[in-house]
PDB file of N, CA and C in Angstrom:
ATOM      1  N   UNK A   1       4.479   7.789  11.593  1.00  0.00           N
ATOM      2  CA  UNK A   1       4.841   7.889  10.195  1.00  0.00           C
ATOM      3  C   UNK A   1       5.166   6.488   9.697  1.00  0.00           C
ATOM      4  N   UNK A   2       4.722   5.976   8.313  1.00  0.00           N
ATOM      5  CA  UNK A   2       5.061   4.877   7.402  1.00  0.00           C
ATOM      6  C   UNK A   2       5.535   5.239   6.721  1.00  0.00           C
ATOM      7  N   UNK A   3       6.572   4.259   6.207  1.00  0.00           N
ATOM      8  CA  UNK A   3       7.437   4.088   5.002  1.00  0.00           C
ATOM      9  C   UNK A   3       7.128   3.222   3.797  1.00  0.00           C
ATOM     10  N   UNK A   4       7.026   3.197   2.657  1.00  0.00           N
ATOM     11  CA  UNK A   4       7.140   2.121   2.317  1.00  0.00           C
ATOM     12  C   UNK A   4       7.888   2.780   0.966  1.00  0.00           C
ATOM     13  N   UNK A   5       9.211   1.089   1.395  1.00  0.00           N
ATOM     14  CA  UNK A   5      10.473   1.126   0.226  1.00  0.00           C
ATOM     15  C   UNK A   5      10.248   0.201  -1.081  1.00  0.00           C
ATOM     16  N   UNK A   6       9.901   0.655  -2.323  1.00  0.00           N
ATOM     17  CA  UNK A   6       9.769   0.267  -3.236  1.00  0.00           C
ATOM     18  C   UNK A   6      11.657  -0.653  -4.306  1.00  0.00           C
ATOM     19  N   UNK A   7      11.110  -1.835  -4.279  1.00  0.00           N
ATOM     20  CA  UNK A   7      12.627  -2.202  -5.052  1.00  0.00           C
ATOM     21  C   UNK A   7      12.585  -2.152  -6.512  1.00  0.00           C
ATOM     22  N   UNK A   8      10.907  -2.985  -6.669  1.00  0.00           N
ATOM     23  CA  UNK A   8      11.048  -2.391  -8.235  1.00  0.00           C
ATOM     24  C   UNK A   8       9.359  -1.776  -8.675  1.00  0.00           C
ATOM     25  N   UNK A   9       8.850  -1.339  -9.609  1.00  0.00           N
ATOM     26  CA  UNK A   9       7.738  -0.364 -10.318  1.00  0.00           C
ATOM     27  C   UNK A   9       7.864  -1.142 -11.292  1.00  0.00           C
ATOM     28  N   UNK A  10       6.347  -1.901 -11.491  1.00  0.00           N
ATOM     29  CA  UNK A  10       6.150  -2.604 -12.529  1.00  0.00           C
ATOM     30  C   UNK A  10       4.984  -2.089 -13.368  1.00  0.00           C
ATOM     31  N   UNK A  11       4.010  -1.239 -13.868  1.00  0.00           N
ATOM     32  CA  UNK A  11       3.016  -0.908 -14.312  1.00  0.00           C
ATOM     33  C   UNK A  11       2.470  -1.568 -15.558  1.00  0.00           C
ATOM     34  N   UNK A  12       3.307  -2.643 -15.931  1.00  0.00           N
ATOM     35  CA  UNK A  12       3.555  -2.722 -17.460  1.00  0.00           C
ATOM     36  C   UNK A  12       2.926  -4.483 -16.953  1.00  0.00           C
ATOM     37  N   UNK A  13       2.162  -4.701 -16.237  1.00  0.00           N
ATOM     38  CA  UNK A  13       1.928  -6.407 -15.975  1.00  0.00           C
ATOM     39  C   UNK A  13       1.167  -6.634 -17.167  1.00  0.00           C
ATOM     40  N   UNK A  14       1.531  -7.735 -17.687  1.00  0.00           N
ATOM     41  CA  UNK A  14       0.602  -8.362 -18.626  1.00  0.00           C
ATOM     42  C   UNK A  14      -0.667  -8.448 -18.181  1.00  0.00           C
ATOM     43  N   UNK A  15      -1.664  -8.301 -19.338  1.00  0.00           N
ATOM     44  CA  UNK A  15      -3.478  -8.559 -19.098  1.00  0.00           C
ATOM     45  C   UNK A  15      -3.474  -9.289 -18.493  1.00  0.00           C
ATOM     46  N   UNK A  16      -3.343 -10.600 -18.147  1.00  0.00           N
ATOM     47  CA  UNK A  16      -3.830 -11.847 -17.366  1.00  0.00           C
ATOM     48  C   UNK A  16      -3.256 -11.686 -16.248  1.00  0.00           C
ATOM     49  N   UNK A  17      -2.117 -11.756 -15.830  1.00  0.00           N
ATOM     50  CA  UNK A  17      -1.767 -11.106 -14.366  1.00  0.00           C
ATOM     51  C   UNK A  17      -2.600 -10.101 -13.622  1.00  0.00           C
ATOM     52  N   UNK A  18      -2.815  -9.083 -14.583  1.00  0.00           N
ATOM     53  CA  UNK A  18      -3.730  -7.952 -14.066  1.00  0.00           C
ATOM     54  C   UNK A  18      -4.532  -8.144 -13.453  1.00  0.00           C
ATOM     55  N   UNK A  19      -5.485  -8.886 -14.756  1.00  0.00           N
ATOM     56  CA  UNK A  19      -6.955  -9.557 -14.521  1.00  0.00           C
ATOM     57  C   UNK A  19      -7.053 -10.474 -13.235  1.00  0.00           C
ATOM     58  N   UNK A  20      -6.106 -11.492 -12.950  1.00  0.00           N
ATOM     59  CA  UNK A  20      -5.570 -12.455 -11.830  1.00  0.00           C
ATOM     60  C   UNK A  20      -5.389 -11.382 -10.234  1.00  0.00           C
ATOM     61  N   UNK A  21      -4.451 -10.645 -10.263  1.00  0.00           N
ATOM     62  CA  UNK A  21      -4.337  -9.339  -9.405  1.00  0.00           C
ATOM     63  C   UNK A  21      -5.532  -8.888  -9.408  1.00  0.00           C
ATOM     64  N   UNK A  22      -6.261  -8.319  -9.992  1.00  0.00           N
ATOM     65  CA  UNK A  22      -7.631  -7.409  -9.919  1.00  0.00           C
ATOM     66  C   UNK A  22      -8.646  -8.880  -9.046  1.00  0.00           C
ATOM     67  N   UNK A  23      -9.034  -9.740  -9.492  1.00  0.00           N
ATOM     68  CA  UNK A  23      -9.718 -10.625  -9.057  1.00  0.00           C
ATOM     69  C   UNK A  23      -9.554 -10.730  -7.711  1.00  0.00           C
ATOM     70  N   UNK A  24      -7.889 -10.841  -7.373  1.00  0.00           N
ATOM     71  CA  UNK A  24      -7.840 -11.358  -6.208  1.00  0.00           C
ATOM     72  C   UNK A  24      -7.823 -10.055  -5.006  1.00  0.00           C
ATOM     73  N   UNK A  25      -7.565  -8.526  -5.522  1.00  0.00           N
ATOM     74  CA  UNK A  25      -8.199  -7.725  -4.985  1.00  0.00           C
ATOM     75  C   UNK A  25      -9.347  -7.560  -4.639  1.00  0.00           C
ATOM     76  N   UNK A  26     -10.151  -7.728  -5.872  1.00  0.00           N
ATOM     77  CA  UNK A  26     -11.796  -7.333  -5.461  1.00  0.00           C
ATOM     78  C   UNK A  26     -12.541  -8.860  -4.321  1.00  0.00           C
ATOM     79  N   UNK A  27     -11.875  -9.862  -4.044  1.00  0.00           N
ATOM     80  CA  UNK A  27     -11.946 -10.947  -2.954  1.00  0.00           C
ATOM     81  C   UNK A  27     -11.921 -10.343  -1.656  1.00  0.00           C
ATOM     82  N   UNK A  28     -11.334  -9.345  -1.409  1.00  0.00           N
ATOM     83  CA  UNK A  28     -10.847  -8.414  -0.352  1.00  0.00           C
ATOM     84  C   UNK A  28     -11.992  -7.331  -0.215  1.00  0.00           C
ATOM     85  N   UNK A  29     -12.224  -6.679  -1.126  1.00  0.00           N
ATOM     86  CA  UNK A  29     -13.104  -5.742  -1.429  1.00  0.00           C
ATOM     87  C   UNK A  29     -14.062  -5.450  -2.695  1.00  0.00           C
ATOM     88  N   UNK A  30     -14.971  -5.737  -2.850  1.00  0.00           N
ATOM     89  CA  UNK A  30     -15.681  -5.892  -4.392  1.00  0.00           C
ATOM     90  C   UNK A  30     -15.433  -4.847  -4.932  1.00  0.00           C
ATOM     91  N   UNK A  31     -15.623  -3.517  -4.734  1.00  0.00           N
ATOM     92  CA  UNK A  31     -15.533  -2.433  -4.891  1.00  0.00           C
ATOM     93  C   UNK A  31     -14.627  -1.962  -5.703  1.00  0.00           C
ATOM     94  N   UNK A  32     -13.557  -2.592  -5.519  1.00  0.00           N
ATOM     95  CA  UNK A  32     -12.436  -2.079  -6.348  1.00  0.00           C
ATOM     96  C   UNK A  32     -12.792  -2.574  -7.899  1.00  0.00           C
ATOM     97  N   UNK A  33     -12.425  -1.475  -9.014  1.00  0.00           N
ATOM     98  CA  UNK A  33     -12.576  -1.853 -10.174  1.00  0.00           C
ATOM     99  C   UNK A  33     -11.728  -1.567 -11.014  1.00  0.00           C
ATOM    100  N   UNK A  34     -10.345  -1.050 -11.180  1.00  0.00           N
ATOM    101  CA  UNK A  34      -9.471  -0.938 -11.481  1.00  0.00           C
ATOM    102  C   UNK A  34      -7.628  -0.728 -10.970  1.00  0.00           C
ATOM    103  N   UNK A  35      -6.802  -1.403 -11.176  1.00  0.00           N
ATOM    104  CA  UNK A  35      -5.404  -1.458 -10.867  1.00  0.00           C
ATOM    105  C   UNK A  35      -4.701   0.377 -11.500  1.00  0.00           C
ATOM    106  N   UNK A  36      -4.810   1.155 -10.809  1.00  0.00           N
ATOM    107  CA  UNK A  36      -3.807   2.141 -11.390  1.00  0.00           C
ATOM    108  C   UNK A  36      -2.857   2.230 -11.602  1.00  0.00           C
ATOM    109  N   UNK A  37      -2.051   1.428 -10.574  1.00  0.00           N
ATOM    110  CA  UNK A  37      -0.174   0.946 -11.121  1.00  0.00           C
ATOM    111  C   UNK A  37      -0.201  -0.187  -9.822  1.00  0.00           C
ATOM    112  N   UNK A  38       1.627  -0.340 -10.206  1.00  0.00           N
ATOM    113  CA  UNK A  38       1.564  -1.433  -9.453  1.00  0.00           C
ATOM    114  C   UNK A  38       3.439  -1.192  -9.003  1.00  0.00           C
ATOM    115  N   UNK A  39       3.959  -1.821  -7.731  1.00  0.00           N
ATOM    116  CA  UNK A  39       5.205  -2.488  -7.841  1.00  0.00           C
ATOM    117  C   UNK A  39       5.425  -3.225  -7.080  1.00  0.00           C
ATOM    118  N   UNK A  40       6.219  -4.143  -7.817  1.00  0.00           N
ATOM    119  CA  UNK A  40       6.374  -5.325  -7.673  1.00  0.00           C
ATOM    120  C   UNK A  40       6.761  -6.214  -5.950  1.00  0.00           C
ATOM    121  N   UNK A  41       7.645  -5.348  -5.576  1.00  0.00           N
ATOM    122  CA  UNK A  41       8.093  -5.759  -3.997  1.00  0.00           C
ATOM    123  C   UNK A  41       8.542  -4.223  -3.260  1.00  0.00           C
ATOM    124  N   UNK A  42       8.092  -4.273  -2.383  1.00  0.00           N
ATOM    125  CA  UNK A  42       7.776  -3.175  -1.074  1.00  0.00           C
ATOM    126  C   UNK A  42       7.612  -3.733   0.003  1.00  0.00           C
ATOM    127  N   UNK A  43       8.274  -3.063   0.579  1.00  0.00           N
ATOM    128  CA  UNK A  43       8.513  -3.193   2.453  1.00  0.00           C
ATOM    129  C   UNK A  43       8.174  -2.038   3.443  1.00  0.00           C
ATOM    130  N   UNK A  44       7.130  -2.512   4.235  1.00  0.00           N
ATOM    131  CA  UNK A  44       6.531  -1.025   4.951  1.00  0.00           C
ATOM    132  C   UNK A  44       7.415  -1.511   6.218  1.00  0.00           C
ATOM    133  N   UNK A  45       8.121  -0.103   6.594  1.00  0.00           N
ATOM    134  CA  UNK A  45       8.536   0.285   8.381  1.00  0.00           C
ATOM    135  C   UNK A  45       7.593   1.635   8.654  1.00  0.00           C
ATOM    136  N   UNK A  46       7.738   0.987   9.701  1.00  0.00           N
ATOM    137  CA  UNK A  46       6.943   2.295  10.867  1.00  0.00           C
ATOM    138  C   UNK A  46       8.388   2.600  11.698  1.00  0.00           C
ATOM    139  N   UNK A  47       7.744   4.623  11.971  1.00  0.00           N
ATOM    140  CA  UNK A  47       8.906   4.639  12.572  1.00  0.00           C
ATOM    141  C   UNK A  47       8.333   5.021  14.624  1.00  0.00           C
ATOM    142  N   UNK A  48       9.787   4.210  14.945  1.00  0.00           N
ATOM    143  CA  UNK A  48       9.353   4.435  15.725  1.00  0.00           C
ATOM    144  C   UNK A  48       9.790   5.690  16.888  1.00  0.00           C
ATOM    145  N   UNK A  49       8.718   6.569  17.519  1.00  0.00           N
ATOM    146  CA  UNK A  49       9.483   7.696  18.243  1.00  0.00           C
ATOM    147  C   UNK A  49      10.193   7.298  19.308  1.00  0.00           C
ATOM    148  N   UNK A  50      10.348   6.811  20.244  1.00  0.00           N
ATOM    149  CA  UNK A  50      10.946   6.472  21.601  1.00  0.00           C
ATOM    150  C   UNK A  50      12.597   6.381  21.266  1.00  0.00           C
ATOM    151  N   UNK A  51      12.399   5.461  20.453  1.00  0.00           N
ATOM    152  CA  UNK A  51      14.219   4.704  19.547  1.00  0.00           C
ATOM    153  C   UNK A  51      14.430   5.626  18.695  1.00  0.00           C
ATOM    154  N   UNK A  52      13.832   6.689  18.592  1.00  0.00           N
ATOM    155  CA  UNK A  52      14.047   7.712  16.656  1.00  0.00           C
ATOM    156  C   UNK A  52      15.057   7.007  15.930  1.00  0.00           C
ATOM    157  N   UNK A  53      14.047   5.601  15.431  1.00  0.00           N
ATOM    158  CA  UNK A  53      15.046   4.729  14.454  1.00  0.00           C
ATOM    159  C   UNK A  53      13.450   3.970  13.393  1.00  0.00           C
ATOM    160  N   UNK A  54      13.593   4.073  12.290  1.00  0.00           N
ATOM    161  CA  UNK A  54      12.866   3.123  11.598  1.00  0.00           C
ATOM    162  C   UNK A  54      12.807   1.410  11.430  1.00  0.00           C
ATOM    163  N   UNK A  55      11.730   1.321  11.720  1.00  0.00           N
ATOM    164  CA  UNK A  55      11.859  -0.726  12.070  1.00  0.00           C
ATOM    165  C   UNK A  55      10.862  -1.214  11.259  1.00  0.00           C
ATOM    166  N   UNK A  56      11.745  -2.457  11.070  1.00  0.00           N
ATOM    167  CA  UNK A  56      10.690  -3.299   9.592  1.00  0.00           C
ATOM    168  C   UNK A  56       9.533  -3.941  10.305  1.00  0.00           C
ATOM    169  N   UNK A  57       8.532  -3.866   9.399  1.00  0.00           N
ATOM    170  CA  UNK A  57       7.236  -4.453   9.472  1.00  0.00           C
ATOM    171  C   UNK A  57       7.404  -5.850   9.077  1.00  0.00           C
ATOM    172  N   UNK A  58       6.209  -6.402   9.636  1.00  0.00           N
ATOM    173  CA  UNK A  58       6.305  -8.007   8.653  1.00  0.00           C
ATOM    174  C   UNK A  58       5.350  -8.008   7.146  1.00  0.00           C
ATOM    175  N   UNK A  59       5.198  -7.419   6.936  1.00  0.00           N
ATOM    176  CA  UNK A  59       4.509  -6.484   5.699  1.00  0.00           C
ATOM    177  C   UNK A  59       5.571  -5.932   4.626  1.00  0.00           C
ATOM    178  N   UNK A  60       5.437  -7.588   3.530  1.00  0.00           N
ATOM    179  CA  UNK A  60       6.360  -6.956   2.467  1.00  0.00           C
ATOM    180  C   UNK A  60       5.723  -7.842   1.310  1.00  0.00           C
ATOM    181  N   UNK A  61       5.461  -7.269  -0.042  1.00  0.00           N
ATOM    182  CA  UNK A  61       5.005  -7.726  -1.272  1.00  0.00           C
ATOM    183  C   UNK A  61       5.149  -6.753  -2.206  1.00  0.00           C
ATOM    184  N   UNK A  62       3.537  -6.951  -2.867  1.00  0.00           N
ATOM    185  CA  UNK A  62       3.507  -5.759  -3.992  1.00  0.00           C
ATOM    186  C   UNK A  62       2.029  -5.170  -3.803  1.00  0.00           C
ATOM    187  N   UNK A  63       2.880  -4.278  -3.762  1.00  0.00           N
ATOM    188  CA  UNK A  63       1.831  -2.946  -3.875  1.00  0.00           C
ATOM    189  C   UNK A  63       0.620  -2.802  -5.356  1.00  0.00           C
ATOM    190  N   UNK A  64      -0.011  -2.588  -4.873  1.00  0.00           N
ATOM    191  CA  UNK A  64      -0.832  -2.032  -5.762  1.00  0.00           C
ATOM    192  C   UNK A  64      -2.283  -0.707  -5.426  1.00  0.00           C
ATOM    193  N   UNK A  65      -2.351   0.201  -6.628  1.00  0.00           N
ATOM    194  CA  UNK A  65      -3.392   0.929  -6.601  1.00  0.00           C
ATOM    195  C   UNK A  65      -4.101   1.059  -7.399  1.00  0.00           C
ATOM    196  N   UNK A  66      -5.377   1.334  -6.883  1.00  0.00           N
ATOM    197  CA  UNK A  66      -6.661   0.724  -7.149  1.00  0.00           C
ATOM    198  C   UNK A  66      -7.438   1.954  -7.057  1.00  0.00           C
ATOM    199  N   UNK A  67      -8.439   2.151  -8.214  1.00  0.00           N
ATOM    200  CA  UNK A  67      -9.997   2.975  -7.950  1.00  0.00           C
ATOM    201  C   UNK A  67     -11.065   2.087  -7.518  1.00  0.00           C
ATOM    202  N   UNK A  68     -12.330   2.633  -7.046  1.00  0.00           N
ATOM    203  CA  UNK A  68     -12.741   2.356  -6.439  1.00  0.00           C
ATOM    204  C   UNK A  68     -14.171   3.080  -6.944  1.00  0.00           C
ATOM    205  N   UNK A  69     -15.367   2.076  -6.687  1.00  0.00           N
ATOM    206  CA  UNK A  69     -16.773   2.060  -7.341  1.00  0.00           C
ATOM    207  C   UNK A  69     -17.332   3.067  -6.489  1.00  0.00           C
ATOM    208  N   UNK A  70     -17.222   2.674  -4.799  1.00  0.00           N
ATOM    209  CA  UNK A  70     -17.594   3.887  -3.751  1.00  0.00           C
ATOM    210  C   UNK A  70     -16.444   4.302  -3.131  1.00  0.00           C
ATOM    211  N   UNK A  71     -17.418   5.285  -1.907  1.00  0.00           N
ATOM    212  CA  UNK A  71     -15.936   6.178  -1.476  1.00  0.00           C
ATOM    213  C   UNK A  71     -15.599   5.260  -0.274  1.00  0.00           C
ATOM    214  N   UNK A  72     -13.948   5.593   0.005  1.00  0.00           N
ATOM    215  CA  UNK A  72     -13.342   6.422  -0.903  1.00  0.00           C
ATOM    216  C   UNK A  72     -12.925   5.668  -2.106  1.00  0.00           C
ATOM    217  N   UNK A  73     -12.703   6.426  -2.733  1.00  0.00           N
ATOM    218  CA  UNK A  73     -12.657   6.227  -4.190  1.00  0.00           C
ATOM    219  C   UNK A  73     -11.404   5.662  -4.740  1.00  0.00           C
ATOM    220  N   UNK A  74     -10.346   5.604  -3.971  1.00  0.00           N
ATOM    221  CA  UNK A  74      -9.229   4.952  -4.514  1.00  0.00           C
ATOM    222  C   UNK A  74      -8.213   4.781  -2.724  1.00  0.00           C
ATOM    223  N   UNK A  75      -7.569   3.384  -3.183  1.00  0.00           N
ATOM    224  CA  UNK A  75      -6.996   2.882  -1.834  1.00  0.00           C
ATOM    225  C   UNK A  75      -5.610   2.288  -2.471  1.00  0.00           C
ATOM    226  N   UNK A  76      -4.811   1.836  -1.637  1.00  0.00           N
ATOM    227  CA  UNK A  76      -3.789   1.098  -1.885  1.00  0.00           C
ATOM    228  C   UNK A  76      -3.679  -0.468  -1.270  1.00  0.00           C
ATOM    229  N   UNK A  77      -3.296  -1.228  -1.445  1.00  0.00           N
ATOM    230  CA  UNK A  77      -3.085  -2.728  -0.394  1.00  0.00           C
ATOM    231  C   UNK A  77      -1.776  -2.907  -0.777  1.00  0.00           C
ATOM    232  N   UNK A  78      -1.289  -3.691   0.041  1.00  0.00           N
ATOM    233  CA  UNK A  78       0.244  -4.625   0.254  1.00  0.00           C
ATOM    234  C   UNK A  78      -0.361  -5.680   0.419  1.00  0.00           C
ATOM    235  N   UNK A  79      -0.158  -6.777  -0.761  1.00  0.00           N
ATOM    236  CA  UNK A  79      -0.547  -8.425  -0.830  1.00  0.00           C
ATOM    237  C   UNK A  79       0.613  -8.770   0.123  1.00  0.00           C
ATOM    238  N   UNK A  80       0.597  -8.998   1.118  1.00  0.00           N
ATOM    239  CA  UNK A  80       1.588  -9.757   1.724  1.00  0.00           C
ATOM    240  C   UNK A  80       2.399 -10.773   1.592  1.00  0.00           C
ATOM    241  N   UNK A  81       3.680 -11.169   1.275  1.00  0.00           N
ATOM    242  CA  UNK A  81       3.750 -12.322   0.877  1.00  0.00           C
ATOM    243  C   UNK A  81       4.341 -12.854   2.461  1.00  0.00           C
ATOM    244  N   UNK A  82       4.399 -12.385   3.624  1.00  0.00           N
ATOM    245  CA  UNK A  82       4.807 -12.730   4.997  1.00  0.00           C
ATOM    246  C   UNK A  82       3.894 -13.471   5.601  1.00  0.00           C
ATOM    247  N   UNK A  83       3.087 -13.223   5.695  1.00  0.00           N
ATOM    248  CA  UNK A  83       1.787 -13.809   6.239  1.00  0.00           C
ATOM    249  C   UNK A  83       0.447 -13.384   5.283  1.00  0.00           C
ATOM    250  N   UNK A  84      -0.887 -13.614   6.023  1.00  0.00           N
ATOM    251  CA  UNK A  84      -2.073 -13.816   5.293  1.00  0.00           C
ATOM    252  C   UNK A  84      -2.357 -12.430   5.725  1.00  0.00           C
ATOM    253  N   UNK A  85      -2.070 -11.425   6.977  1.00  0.00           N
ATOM    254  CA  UNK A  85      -2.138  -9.767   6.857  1.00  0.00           C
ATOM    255  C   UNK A  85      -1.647  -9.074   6.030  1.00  0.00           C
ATOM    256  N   UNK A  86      -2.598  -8.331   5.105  1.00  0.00           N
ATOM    257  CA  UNK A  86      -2.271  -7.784   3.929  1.00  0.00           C
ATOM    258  C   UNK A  86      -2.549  -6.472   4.714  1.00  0.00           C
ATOM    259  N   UNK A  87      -1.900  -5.646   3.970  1.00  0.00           N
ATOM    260  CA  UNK A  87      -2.375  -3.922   4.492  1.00  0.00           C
ATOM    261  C   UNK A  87      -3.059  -2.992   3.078  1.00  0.00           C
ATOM    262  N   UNK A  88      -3.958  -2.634   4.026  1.00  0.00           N
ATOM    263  CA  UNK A  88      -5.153  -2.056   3.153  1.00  0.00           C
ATOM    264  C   UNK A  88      -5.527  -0.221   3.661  1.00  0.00           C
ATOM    265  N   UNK A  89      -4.984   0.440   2.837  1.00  0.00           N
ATOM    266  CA  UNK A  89      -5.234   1.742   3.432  1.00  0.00           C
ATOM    267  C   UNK A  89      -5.895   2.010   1.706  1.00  0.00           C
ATOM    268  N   UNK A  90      -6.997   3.169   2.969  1.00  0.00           N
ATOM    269  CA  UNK A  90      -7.808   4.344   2.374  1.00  0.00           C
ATOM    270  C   UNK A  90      -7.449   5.454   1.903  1.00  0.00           C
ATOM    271  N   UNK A  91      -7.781   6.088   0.498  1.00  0.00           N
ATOM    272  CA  UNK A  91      -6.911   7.142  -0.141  1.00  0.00           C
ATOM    273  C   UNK A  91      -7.692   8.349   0.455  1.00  0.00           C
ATOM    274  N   UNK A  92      -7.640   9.321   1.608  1.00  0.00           N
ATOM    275  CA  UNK A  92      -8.633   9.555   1.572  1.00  0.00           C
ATOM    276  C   UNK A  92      -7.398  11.750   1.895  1.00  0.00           C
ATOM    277  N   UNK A  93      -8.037  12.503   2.320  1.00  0.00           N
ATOM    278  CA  UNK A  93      -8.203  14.007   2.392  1.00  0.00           C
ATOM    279  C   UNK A  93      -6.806  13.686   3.938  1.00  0.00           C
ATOM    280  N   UNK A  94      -7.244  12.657   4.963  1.00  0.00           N
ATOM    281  CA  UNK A  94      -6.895  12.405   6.261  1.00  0.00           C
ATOM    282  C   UNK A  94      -5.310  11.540   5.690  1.00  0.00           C
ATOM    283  N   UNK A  95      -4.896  11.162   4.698  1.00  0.00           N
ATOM    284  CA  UNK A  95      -3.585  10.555   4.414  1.00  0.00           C
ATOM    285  C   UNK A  95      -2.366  11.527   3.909  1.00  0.00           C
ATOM    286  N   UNK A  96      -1.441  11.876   4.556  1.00  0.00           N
ATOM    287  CA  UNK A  96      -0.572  12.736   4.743  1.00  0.00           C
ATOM    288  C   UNK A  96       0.883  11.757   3.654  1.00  0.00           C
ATOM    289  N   UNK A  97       1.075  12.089   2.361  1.00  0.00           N
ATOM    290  CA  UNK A  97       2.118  11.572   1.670  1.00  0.00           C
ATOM    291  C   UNK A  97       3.304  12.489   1.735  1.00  0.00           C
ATOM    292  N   UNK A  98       4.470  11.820   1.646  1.00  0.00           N
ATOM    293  CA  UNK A  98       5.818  12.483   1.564  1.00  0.00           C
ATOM    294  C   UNK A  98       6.477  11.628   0.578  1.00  0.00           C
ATOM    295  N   UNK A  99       7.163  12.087  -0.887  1.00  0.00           N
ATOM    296  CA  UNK A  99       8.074  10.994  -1.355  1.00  0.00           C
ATOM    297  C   UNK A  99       9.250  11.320  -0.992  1.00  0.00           C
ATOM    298  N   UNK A 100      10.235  10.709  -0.716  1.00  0.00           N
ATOM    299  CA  UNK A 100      11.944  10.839  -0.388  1.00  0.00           C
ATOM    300  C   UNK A 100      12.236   9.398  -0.825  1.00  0.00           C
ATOM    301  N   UNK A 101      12.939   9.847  -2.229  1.00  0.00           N
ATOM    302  CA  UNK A 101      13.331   8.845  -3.157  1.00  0.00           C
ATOM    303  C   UNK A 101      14.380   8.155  -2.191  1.00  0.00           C
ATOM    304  N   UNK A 102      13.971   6.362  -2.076  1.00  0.00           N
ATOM    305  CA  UNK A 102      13.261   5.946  -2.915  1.00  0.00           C
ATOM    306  C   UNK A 102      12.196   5.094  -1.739  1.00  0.00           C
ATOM    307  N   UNK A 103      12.022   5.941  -1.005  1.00  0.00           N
ATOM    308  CA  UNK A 103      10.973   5.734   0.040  1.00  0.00           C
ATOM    309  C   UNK A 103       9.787   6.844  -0.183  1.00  0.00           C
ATOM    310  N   UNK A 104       8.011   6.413  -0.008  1.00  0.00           N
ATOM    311  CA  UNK A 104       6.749   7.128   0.227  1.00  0.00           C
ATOM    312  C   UNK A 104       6.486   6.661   1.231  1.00  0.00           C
ATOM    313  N   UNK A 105       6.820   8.068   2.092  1.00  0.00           N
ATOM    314  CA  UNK A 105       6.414   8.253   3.598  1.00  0.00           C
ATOM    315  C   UNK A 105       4.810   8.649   3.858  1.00  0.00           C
ATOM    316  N   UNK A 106       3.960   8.112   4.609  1.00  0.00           N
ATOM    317  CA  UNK A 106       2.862   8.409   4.997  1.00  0.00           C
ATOM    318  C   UNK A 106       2.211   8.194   5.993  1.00  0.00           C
ATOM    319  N   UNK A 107       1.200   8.812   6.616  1.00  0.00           N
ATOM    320  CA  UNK A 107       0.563   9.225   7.841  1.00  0.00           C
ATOM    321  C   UNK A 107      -0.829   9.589   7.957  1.00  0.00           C
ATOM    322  N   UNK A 108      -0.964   8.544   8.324  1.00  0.00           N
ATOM    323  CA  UNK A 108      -3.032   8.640   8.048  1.00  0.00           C
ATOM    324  C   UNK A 108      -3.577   8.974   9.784  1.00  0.00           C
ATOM    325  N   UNK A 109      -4.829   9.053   9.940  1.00  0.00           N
ATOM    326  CA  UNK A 109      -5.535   9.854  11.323  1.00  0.00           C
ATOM    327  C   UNK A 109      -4.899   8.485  12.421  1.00  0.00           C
ATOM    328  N   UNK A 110      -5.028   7.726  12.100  1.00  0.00           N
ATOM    329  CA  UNK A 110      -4.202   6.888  13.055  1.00  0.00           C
ATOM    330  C   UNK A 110      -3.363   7.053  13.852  1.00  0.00           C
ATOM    331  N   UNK A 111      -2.352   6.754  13.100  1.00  0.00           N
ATOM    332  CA  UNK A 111      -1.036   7.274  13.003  1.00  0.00           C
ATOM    333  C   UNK A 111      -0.780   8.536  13.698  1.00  0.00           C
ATOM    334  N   UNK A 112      -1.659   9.612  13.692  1.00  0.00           N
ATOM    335  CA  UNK A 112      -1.015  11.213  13.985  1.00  0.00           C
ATOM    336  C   UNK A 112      -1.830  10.893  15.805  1.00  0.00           C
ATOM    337  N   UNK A 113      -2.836  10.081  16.053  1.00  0.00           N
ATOM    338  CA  UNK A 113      -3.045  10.000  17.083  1.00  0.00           C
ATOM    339  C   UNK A 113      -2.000   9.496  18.433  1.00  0.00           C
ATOM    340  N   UNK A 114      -1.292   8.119  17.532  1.00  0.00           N
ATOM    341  CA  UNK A 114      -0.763   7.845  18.226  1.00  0.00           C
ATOM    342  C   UNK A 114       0.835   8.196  18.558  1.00  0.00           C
ATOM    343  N   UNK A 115       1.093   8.781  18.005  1.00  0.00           N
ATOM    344  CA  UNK A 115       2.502   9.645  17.771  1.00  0.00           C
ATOM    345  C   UNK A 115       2.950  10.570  18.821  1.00  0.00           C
TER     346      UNK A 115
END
C-alpha cells in the first residue's frame, strides 16, 4: 500500500505555469495532453508489512494529473523535487484508491504482488 500526503491543492495555477508544467510533463511522456488538477507538495510513504509502520519515501513534490492521448488514458506523476526519480503511475482498472483525509492511499498490481 502507498500513501501520498497532500499539504496543499492548488488547481487554480496560472496559464503559464500550466503551460510550463504541461511541457515539462509531456518531456516525460508526449502523450499527455492535459493537467486535470494539481497540488502543490506531496509526500509518498509506502507501508511497510514486517514493521506495520509507514516510512517516507524520497519522493516528495507536486503532484499532478493528467489525460492522456493513448491508453491508459489518464496517469498521475510526482515531479520530484529530491532527486531526478519522479514517480509516474498508470490510471488504470488494476489501481486500488482509498482517501483517508488527508492522505490517498493506493495499490496498484505491483504492490498487491509483493505484499
Amino acid at each position: 500500500m502507498t500513501a501520498i500526503s497532500a499539504g496543499s491543492r492548488s488547481s487554480c495555477l496560472p496559464p503559464k505555469g500550466l503551460d510550463i508544467s504541461l511541457a515539462a510533463l509531456q518531456r516525460q511522456d508526449p502523450y499527455i495532453n492535459t493537467i486535470v488538477d494539481v497540488a502543490s507538495q506531496v509526500a509518498l510513504y509506502t507501508y511497510n508489512n514486517r514493521a506495520n509502520e509507514w516510512e517516507k519515501t524520497e519522493v516528495e513534490g507536486t503532484l499532478f494529473i493528467y489525460t492522456r492521448l493513448a491508453s491508459p488514458r489518464h496517469g498521475f506523476t510526482i515531479m520530484n523535487r529530491l532527486s531526478m526519480e519522479n514517480l509516474t503511475e498508470p490510471i488504470t482498472k488494476d489501481l486500488d484508491f482509498q482517501l483517508q483525509h488527508p492522505f490517498l492511499l493506493y495499490r496498484n498490481a505491483r504492490e498487491r504482488q509483493t505484499l
